[in-house]
Protein backbone atom coordinates (compact mmCIF):
# COMPACT_ATOMS: atom_id res chain seq x y z
CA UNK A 1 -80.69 -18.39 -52.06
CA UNK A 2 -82.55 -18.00 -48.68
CA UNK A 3 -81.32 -17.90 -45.80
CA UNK A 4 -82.23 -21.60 -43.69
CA UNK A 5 -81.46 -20.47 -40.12
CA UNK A 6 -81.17 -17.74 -38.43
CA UNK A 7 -78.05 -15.43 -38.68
CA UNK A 8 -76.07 -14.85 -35.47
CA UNK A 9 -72.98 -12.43 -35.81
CA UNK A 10 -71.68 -13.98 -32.14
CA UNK A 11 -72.20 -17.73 -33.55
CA UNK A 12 -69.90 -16.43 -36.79
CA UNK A 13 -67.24 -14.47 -34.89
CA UNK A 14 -66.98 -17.52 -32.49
CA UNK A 15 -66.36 -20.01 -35.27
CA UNK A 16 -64.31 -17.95 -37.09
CA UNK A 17 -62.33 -17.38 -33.68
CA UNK A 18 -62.30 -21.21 -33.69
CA UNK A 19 -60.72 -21.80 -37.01
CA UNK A 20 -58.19 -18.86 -36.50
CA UNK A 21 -56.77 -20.93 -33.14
CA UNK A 22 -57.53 -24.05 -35.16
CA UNK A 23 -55.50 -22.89 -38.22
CA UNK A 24 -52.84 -21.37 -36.29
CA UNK A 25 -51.76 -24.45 -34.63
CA UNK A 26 -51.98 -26.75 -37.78
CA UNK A 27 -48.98 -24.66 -39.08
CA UNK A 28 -47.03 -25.55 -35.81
CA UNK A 29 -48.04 -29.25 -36.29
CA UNK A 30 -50.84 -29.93 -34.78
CA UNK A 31 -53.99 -32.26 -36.96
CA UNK A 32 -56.94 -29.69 -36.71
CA UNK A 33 -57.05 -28.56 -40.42
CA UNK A 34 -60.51 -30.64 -40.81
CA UNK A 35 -62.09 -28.73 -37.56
CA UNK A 36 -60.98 -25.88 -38.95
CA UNK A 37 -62.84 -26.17 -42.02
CA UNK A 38 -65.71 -27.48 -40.54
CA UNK A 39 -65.32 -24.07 -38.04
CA UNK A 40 -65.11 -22.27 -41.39
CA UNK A 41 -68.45 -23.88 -43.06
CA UNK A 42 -70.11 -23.45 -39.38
CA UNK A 43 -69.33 -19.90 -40.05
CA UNK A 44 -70.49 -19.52 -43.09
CA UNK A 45 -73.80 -21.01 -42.53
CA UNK A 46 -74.46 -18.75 -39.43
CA UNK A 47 -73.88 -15.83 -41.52
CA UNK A 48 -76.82 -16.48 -44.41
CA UNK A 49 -78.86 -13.42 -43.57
CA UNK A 50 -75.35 -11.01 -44.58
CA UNK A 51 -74.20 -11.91 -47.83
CA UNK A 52 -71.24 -10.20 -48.12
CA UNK A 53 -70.02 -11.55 -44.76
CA UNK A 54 -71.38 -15.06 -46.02
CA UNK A 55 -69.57 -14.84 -49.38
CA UNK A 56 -66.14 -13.66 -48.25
CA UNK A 57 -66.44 -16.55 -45.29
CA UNK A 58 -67.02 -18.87 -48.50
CA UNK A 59 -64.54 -17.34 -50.57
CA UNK A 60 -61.89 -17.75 -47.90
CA UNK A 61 -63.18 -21.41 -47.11
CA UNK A 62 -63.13 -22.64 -50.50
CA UNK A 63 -59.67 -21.06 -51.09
CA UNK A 64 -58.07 -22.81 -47.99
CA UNK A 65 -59.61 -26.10 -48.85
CA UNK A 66 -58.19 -25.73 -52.33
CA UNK A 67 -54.64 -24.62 -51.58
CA UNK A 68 -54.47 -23.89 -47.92
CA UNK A 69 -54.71 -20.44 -48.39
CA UNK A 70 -55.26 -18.79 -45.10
CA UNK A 71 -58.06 -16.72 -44.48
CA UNK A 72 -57.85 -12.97 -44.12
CA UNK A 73 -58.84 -12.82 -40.72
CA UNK A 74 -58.56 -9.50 -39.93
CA UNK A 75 -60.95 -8.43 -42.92
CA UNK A 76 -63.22 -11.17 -41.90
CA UNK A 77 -63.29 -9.45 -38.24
CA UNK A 78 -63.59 -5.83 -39.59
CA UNK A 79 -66.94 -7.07 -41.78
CA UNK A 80 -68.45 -8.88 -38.78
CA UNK A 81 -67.91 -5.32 -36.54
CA UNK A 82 -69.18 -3.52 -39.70
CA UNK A 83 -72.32 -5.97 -39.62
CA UNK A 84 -72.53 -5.56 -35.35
CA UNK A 85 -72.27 -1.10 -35.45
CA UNK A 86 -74.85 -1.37 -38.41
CA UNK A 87 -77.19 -3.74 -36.87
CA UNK A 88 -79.98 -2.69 -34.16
């Protein structure tokens, strides 16, 4: 599928920042699982032009939606540097 916007590795790492905090304090209590998904899709739809990146933000989307896995953040972090070093 092609990408329909532009790709910003900031825009993703923010939103995935987001959903980390986001996440982090639903577990303590606190009603932000919806932002956090909707951090999650924002995410995933600045990161069309890397599909790898894309598909694992999916992936770990889908999966928290589903059963409230959490994300892998740290692999999610380590693909968005590998993405930033790689990219002019």
């Amino acid at each position: 599928m092609p990408a329909t916007r532009v790709s910003c590795l900031e825009c993703v790492t923010k939103h995935v920042g987001a959903a980390y905090v986001l996440l982090t304090e639903t577990r303590e209590g606190y009603a932000h699982r919806l932002r956090a998904i909707g951090h999650l899709h924002e995410a995933e739809d600045e990161s069309q032009e890397f599909p790898d990146l894309h598909a694992a933000i999916r992936t770990a989307r889908k999966a928290f939606q589903a059963d409230g896995t959490m994300p892998d953040w740290e692999a999610l972090a380590q693909a968005a540097d590998a993405l930033r070093q790689s990219t002019p």
